[in-house]
Protein backbone atom coordinates (compact mmCIF):
# COMPACT_ATOMS: atom_id res chain seq x y z
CA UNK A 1 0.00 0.00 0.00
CA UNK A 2 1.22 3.44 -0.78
CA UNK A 3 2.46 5.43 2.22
CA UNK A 4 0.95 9.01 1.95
CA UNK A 5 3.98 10.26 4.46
CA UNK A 6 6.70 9.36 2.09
CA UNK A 7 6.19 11.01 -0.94
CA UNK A 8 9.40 13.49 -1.50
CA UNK A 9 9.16 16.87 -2.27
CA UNK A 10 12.24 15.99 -4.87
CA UNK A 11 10.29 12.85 -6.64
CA UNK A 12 7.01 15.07 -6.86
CA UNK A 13 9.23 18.39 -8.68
CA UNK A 14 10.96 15.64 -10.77
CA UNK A 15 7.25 14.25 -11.69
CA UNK A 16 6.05 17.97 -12.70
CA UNK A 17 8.91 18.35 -14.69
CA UNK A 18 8.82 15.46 -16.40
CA UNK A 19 5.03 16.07 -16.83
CA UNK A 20 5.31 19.83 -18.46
CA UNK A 21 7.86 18.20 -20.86
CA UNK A 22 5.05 16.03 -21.54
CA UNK A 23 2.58 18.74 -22.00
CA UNK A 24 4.74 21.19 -24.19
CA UNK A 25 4.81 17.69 -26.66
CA UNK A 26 1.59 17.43 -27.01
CA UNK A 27 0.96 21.63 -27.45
CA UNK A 28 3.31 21.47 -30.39
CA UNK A 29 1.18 18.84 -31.50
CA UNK A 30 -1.54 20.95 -30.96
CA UNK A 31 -3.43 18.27 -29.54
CA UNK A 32 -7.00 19.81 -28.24
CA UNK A 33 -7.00 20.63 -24.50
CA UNK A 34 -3.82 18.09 -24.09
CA UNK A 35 -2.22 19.77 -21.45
CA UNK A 36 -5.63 19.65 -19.21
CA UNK A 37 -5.78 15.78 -20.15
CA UNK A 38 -2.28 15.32 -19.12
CA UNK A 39 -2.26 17.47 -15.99
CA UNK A 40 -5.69 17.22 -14.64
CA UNK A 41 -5.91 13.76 -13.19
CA UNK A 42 -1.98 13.83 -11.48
CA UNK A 43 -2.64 16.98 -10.28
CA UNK A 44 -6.46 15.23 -8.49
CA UNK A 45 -4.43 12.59 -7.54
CA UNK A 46 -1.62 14.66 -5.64
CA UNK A 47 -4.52 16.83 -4.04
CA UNK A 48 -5.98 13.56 -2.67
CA UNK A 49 -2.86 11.71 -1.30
CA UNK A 50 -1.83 15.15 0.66
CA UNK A 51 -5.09 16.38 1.96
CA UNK A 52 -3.88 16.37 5.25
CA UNK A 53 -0.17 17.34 4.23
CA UNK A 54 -0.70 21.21 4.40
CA UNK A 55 2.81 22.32 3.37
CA UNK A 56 2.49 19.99 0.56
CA UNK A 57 -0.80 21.57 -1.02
CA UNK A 58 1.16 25.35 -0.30
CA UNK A 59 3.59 23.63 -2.66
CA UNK A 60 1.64 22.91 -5.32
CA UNK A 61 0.68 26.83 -4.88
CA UNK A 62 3.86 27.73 -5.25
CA UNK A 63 4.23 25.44 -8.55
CA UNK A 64 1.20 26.79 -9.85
CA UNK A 65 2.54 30.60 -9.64
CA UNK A 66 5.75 29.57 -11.78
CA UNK A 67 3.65 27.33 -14.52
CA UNK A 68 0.32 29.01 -14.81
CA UNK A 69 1.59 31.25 -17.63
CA UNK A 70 2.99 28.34 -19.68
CA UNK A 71 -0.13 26.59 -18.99
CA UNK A 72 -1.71 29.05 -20.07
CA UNK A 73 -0.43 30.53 -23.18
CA UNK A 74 -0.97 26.94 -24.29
CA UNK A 75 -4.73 26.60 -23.28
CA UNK A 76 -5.87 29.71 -23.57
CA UNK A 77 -9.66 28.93 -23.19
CA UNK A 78 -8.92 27.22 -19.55
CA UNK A 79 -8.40 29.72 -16.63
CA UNK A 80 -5.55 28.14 -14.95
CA UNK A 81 -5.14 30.79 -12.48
CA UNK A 82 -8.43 29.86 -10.59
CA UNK A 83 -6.40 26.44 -9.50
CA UNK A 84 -4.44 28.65 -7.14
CA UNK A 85 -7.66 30.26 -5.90
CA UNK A 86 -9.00 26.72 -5.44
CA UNK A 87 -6.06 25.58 -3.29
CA UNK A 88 -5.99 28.48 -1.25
CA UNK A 89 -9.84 28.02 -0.33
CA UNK A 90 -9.41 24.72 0.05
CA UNK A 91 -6.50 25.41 2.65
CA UNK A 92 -8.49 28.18 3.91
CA UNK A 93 -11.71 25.68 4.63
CA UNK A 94 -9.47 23.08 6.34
CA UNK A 95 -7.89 25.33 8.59
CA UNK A 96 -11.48 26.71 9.56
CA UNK A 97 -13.54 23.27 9.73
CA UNK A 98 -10.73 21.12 10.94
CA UNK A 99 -10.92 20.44 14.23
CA UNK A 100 -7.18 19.06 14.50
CA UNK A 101 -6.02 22.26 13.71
CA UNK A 102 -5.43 24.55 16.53
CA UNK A 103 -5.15 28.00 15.21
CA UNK A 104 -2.79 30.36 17.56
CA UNK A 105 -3.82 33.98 18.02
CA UNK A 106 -0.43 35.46 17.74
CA UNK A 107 -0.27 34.11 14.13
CA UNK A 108 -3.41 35.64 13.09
CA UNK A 109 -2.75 39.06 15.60
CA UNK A 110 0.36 40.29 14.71
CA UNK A 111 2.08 43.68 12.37
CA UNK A 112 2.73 41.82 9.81
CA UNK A 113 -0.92 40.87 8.97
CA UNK A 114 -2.06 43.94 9.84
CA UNK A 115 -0.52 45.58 7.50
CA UNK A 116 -1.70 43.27 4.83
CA UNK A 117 -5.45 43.41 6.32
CA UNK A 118 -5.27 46.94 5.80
CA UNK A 119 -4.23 46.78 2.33
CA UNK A 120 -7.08 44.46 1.81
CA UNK A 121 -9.53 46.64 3.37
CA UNK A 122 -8.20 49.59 1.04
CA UNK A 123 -9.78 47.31 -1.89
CA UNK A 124 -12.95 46.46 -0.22
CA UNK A 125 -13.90 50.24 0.09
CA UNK A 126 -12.29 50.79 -3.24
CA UNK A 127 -14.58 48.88 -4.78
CA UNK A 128 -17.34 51.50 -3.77
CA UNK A 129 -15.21 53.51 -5.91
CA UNK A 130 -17.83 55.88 -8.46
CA UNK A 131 -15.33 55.37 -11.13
CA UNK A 132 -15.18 51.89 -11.15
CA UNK A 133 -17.38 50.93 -13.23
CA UNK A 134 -16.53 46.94 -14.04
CA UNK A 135 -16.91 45.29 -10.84
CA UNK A 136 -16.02 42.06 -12.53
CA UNK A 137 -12.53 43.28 -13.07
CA UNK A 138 -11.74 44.63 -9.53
CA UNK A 139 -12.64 40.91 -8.43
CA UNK A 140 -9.85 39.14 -11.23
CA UNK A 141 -7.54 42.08 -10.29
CA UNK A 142 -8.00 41.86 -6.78
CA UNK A 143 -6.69 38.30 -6.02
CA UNK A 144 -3.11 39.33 -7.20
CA UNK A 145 -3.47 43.16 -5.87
CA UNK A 146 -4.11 42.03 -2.36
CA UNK A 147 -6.18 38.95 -1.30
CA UNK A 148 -2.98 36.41 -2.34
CA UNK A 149 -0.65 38.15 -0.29
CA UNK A 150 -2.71 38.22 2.79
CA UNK A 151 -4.01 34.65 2.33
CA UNK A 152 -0.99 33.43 1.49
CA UNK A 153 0.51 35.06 4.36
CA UNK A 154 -1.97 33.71 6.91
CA UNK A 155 -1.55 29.83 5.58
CA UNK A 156 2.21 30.28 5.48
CA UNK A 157 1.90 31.68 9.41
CA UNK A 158 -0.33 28.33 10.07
CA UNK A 159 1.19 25.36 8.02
CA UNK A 160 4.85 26.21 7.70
CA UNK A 161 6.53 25.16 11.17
CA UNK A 162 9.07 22.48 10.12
CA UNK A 163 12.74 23.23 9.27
CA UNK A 164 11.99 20.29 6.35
CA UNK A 165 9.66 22.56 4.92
CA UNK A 166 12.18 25.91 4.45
CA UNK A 167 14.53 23.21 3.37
CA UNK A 168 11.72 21.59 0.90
CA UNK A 169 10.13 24.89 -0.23
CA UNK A 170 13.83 26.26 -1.28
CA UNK A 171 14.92 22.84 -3.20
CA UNK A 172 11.50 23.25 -4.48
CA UNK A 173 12.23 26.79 -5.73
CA UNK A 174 15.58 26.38 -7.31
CA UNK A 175 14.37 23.76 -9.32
CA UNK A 176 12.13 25.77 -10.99
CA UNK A 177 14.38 28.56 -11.02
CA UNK A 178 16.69 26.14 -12.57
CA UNK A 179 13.77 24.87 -15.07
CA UNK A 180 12.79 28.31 -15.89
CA UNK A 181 16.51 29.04 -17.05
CA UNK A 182 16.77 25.77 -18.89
CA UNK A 183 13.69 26.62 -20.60
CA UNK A 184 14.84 30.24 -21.93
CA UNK A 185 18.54 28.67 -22.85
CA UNK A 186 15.98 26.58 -25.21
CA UNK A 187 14.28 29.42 -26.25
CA UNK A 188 17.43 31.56 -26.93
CA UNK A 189 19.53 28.50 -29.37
CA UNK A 190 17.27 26.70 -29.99
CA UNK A 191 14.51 29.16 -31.12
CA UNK A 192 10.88 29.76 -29.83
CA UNK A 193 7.94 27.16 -30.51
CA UNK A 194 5.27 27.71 -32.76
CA UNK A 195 2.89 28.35 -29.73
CA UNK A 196 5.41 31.26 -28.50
CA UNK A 197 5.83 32.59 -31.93
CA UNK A 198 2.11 33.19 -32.04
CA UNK A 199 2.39 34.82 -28.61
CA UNK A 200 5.22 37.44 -30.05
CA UNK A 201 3.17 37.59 -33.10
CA UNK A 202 0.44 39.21 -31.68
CA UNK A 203 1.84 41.62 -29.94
CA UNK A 204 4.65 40.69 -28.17
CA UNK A 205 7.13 41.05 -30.65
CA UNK A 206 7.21 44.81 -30.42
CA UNK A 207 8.81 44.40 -26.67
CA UNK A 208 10.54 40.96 -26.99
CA UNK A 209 12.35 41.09 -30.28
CA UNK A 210 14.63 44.22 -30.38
CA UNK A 211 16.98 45.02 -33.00
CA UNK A 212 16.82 41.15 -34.23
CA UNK A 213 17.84 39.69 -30.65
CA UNK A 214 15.22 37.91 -28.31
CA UNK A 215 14.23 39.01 -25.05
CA UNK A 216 13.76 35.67 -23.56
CA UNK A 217 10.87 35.32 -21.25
CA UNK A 218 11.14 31.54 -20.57
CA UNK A 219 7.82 30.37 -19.67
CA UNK A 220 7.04 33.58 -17.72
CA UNK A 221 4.33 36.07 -18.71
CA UNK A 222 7.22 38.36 -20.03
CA UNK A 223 10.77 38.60 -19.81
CA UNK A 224 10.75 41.06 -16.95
CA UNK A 225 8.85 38.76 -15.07
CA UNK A 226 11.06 35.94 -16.04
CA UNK A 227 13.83 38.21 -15.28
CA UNK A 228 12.54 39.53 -11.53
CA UNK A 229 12.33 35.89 -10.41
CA UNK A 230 15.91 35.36 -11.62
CA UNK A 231 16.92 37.69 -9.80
CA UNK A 232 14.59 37.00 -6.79
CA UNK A 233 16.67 33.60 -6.71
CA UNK A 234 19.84 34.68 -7.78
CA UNK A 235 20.02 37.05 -4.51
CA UNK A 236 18.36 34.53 -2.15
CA UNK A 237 20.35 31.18 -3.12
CA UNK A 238 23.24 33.90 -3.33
CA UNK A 239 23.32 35.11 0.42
CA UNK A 240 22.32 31.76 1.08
CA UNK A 241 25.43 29.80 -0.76
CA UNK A 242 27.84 31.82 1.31
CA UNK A 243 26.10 31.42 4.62
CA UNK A 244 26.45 28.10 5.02
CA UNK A 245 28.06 25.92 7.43
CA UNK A 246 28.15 23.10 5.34
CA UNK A 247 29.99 22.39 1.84
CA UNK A 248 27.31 20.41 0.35
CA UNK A 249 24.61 23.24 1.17
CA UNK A 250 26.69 25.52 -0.71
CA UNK A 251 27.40 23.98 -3.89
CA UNK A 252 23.62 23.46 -4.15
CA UNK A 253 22.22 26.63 -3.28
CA UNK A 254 25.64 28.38 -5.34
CA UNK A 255 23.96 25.99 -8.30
CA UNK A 256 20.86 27.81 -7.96
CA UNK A 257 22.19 31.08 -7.76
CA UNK A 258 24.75 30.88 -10.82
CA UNK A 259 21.38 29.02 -12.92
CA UNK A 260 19.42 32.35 -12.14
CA UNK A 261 21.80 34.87 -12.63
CA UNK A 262 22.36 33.47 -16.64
CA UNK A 263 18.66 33.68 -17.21
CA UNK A 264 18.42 37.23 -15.64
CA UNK A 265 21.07 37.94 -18.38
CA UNK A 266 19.55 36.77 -21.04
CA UNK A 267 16.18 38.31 -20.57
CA UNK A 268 17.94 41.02 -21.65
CA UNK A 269 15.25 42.99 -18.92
CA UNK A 270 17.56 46.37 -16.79
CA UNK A 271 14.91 46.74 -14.09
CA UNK A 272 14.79 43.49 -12.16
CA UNK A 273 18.38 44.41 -11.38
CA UNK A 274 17.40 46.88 -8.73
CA UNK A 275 16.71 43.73 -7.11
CA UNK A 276 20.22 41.76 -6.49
CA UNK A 277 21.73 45.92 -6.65
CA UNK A 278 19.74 47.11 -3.91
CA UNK A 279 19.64 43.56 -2.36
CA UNK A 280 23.38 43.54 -2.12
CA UNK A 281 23.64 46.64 -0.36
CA UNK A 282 20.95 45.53 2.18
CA UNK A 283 22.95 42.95 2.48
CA UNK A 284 26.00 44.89 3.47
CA UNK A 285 24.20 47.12 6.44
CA UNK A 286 22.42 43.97 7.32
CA UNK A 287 24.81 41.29 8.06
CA UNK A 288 27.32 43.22 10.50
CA UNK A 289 29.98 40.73 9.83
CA UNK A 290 33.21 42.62 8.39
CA UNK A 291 34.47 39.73 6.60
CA UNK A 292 31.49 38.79 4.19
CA UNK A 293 30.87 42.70 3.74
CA UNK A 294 34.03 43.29 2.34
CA UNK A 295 33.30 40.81 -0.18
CA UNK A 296 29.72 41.50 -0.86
CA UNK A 297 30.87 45.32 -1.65
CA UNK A 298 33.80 43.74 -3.96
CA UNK A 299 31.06 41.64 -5.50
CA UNK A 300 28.16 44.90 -5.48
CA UNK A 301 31.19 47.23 -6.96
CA UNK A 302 32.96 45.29 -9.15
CA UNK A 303 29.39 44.64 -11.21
CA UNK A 304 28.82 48.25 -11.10
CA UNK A 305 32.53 49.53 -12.55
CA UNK A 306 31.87 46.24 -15.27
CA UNK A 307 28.42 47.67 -16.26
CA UNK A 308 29.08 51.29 -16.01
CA UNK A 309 32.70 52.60 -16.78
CA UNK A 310 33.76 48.94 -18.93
CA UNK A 311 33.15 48.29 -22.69
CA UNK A 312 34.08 44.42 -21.71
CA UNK A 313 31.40 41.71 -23.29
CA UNK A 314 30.24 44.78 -25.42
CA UNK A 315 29.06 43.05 -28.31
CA UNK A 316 27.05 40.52 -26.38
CA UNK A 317 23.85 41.52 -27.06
CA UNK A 318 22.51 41.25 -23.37
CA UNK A 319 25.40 42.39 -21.68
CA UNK A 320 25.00 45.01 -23.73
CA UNK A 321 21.44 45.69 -22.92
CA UNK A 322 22.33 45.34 -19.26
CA UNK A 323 24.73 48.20 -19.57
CA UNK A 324 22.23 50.53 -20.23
CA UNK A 325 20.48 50.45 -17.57
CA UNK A 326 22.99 52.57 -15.51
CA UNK A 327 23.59 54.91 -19.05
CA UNK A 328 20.45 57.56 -17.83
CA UNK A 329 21.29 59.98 -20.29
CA UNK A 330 21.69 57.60 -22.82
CA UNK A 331 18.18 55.55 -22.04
CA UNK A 332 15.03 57.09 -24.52
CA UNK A 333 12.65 54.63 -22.44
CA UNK A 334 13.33 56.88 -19.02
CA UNK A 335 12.31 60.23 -20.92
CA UNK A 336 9.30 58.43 -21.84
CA UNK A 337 8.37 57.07 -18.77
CA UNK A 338 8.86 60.64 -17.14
CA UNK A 339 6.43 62.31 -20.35
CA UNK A 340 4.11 59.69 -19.19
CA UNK A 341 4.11 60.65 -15.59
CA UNK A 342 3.60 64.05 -16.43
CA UNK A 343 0.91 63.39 -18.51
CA UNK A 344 -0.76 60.63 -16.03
CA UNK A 345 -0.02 63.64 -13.16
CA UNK A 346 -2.73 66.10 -14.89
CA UNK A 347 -4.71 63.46 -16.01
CA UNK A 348 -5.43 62.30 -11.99
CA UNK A 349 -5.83 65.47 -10.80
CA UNK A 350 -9.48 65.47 -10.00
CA UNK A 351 -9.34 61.25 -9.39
CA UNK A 352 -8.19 60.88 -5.63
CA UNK A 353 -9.53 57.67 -4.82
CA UNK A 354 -8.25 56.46 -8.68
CA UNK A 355 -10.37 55.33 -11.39
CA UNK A 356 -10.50 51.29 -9.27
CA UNK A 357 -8.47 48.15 -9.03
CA UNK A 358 -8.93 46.44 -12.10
CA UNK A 359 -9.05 49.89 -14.48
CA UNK A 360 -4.80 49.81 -15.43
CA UNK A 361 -2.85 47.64 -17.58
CA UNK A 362 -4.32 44.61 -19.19
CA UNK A 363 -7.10 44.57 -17.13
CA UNK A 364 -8.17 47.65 -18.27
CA UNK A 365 -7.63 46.42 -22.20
CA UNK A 366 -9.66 43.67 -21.12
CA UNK A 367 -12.61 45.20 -19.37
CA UNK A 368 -12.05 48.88 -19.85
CA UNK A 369 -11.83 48.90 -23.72
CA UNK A 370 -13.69 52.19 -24.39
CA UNK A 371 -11.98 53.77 -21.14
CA UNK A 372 -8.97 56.55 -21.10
CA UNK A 373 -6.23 55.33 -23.39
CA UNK A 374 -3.87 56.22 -20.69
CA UNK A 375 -4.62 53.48 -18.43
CA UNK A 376 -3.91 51.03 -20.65
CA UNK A 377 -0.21 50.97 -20.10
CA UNK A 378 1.46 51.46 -16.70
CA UNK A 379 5.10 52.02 -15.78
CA UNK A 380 5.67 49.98 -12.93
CA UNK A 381 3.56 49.02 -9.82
CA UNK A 382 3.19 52.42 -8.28
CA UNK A 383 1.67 54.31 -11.26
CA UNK A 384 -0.48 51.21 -11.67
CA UNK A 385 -1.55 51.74 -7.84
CA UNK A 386 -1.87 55.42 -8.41
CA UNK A 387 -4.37 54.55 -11.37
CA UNK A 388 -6.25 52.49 -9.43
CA UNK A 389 -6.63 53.87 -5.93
CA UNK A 390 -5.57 57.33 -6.53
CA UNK A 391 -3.19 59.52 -4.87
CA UNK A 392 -4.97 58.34 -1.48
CA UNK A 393 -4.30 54.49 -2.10
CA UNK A 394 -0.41 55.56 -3.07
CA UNK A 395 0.53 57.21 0.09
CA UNK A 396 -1.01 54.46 1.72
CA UNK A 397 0.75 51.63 -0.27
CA UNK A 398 3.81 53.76 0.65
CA UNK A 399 3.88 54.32 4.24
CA UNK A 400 2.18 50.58 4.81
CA UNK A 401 5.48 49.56 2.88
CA UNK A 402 7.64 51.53 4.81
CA UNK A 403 6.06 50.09 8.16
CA UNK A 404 6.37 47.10 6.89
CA UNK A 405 10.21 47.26 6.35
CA UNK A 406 10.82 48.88 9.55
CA UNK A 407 8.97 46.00 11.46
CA UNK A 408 10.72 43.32 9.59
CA UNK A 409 14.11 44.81 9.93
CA UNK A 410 13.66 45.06 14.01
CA UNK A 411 12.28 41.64 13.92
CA UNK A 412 15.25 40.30 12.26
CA UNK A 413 17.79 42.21 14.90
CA UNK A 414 16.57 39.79 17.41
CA UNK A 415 17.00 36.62 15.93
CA UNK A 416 20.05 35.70 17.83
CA UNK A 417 21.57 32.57 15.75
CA UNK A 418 23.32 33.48 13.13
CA UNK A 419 23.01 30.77 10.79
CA UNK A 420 18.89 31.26 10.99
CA UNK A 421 19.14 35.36 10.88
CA UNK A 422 20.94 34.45 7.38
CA UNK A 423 17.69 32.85 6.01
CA UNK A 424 15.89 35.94 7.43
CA UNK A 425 18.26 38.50 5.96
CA UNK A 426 18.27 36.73 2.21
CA UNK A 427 14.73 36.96 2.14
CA UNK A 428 14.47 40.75 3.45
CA UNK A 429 16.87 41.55 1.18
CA UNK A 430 15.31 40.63 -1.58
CA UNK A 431 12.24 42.39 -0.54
CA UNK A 432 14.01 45.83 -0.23
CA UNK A 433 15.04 44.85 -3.75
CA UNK A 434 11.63 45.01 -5.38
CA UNK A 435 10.22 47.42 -3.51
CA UNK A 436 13.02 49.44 -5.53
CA UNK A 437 12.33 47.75 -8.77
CA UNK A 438 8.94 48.06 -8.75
CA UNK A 439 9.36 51.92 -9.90
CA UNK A 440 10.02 50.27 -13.32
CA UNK A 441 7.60 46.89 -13.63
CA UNK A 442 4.79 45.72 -12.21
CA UNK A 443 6.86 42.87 -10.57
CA UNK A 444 6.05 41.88 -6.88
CA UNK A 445 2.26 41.12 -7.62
CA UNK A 446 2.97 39.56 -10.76
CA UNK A 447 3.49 35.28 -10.43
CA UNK A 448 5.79 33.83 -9.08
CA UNK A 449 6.74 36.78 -7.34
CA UNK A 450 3.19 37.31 -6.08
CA UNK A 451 3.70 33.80 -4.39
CA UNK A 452 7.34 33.59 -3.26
CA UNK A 453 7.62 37.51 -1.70
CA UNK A 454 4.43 37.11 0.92
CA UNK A 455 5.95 33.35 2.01
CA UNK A 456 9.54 34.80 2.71
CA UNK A 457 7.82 37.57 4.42
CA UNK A 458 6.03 35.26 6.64
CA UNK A 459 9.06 32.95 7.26
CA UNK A 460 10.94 36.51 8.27
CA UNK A 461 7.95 36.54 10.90
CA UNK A 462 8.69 33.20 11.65
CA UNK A 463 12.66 32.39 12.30
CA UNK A 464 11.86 35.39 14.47
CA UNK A 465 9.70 34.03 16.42
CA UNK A 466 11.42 30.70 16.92
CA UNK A 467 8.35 28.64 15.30
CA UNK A 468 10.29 26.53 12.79
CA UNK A 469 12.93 25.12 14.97
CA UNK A 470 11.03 22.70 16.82
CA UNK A 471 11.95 19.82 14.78
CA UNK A 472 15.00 17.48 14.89
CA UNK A 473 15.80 18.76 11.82
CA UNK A 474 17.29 22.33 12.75
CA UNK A 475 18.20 25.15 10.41
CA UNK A 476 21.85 24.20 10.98
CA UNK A 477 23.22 22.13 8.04
């Protein structure tokens, strides 16, 4: 008889792998709805076998925020992104009805959701908003704009309290990381598939394809997404490589980290590298130890003076590419982006409270049509916020953030073992990080990062706290 408590986190990521290679067969083929008949009954039977195994089903969450946008740009009549609604209800149900579960106060009454609730409750009464007129659309935009983060946060806070798990759930997120590069390293010698080229044929090609030379994008919804969660790993599995006590742990999580950095290069994408920048510098205040300073600034530095004052790797096209972003003078995109917000600044005026979630972006060429041209296209997360919510919802977004850091940042000066604070610090880091780079893109509530950034945030909360050390298994490798 199958034993429910021994299925690995490794054979199940091996499975999915080995299951999308499957599906991406059968798309070429263009076999009707093959991917659904393919994924649909593993992915019942999986649900099944680990309906008691909470951490298991936040996995398959956290696989479903990496491969919903392959999934779906080859099915695009099935709405893929529901599935991670339907596991978070179905998470959210058990921890309600189950009588097993014992739900602690302090994880439910505590800064850290707060903030989040707030945000929350800044859509709710946005959604009285007079301008927003598709109600429809604030409730698809809403899920990634603030009910995933919160939920997320709370089932993380509840279900995530072994040190097996923040082992699991990082093996389980290099792999991808490491599948998402493989996949772009296909795309970039190999060529895109006929499914993708019908993807940059309508539309796409105008961002993706400059000057001849892909922008690879992976099986991400772009190549700045596919580029932010490159970097998202390549910082974490980064800090994390040279943290380590153990060789072994290094050379994996170093793996990870070198896997992610190539596909942030070749996305040929300048504003995800706020992230590992800004991260790096965190880094540096954060870590108070002189010796692994010196060489994070030689590291931070060094990649500056090669970018910026170096013609070295000049006619690689995405080194190349890379270099720009620290050329401002030199960069047409940033004089348009600052026409833009000069335009957007006269347009809002009057709007306050924003013209509702849902009414920016490709929601708004979805459900807003007819509505101001100007909405259509955003420049990173905070214009899209200001569109939506107004000047009101901005400062809001702005000084919850900035709470938000604060609170972490204290939390993590009282974790007193080291080798734990490191876990803490990696993923703060790389928080700071987007909160920078989401001046540029729309990254932090786009998937993955919508998934990853509000679990690190709650395993911040956490190792602080001292709830996922009370295992055998300890955080010291």
């Amino acid at each position: 008889m199958l034993d429910i408590n021994k299925i690995d986190i490794k054979v199940f990521c091996s499975a999915l792998i080995l299951l999308m290679a499957s599906s991406y067969m059968f798309s070429e083929l263009a076999v009707k709805h093959a991917v659904v008949l393919i994924f649909l009954p593993p992915f019942l039977m999986l649900l099944v076998l680990n309906h008691k195994k909470h951490y298991r089903i936040l996995s398959l969450i956290v696989v479903f925020g990496f491969l919903v946008s392959l999934l779906k740009r080859y099915e695009l009549e099935i709405p893929f992104g529901l599935v991670i609604d339907f596991l978070i209800l179905y998470l959210l149900i058990t921890l309600i009805l189950d009588k097993n579960i014992s739900i602690e106060k302090d994880m439910l009454n505590n800064p850290l959701i707060i903030i989040f609730f707030l945000w929350f409750m800044l859509s709710v009464v946005n959604y009285f908003n007079p301008l927003s007129t598709n109600k429809i659309a604030w409730l698809y935009a809403n899920r990634s704009f603030s009910i995933y983060s919160l939920l997320i946060i709370v089932l993380v806070l509840q279900f995530f309290r072994q040190a097996k798990h923040l082992e699991s759930f990082l093996m389980l997120w290099g792999i991808l990381a490491i599948f998402g590069t493989l996949w772009g390293i296909k795309q970039l010698f190999l060529g895109v598939s006929a499914t993708e080229q019908e993807w940059l044929n309508a539309g796409a090609k105008s961002t993706h394809v400059l000057w001849g030379r892909l922008r690879v994008f992976s099986f991400f919804t772009d190549a700045s997404q596919f580029a932010a969660n490159q970097a998202h790993s390549a910082l974490v599995f980064g800090i994390l490589s040279i943290s380590q006590n153990k060789i072994k742990k290094r050379l994996l999580y170093f793996i990870f980290s070198a896997f992610a950095t190539y596909g942030l290069i070749i996305s040929g994408s300048r504003g995800p590298l706020a992230i590992v920048f800004i991260g790096l510098f965190v880094y540096v205040i954060m870590i108070n130890r002189v010796s692994i300073s010196f060489w994070t600034l030689i590291i931070f530095t060094g990649s500056i003076s090669f970018l910026k004052f170096t013609f070295i790797g000049q006619s690689v096209y995405q080194i190349n590419r890379l270099r720009t972003a620290l050329n401002f003078n030199s960069d047409p995109s940033l004089n348009i982006r600052l026409d833009r917000i000069d335009q957007l600044t006269n347009f809002m005026t009057n709007k306050p409270l924003g013209y509702g979630i849902g009414s920016s972006g490709s929601w708004a060429q979805k459900f807003y049509a007819n509505g101001p041209e100007i909405l259509k296209y955003t420049d990173g997360l905070y214009i899209s916020i200001w569109m939506q919510t107004g000047i009101v919802g901005l400062i809001i977004k702005i000084v919850l953030t900035l709470i938000l850091i604060l609170y972490l940042g204290f939390l993590i000066t009282k974790i007193s073992n080291l080798n734990q604070k490191n876990y803490a610090i990696a993923f703060y880091c790389a928080y700071c990080g987007f909160i920078v780079s989401d001046f540029t893109n729309n990254l932090s509530m786009q998937l993955p990062s919508g998934v990853l950034i509000p679990i690190t945030l709650a395993l911040i909360f956490l190792i602080s706290k001292g709830k996922i050390t009370e295992n055998k298994n300890k955080l010291e490798y």
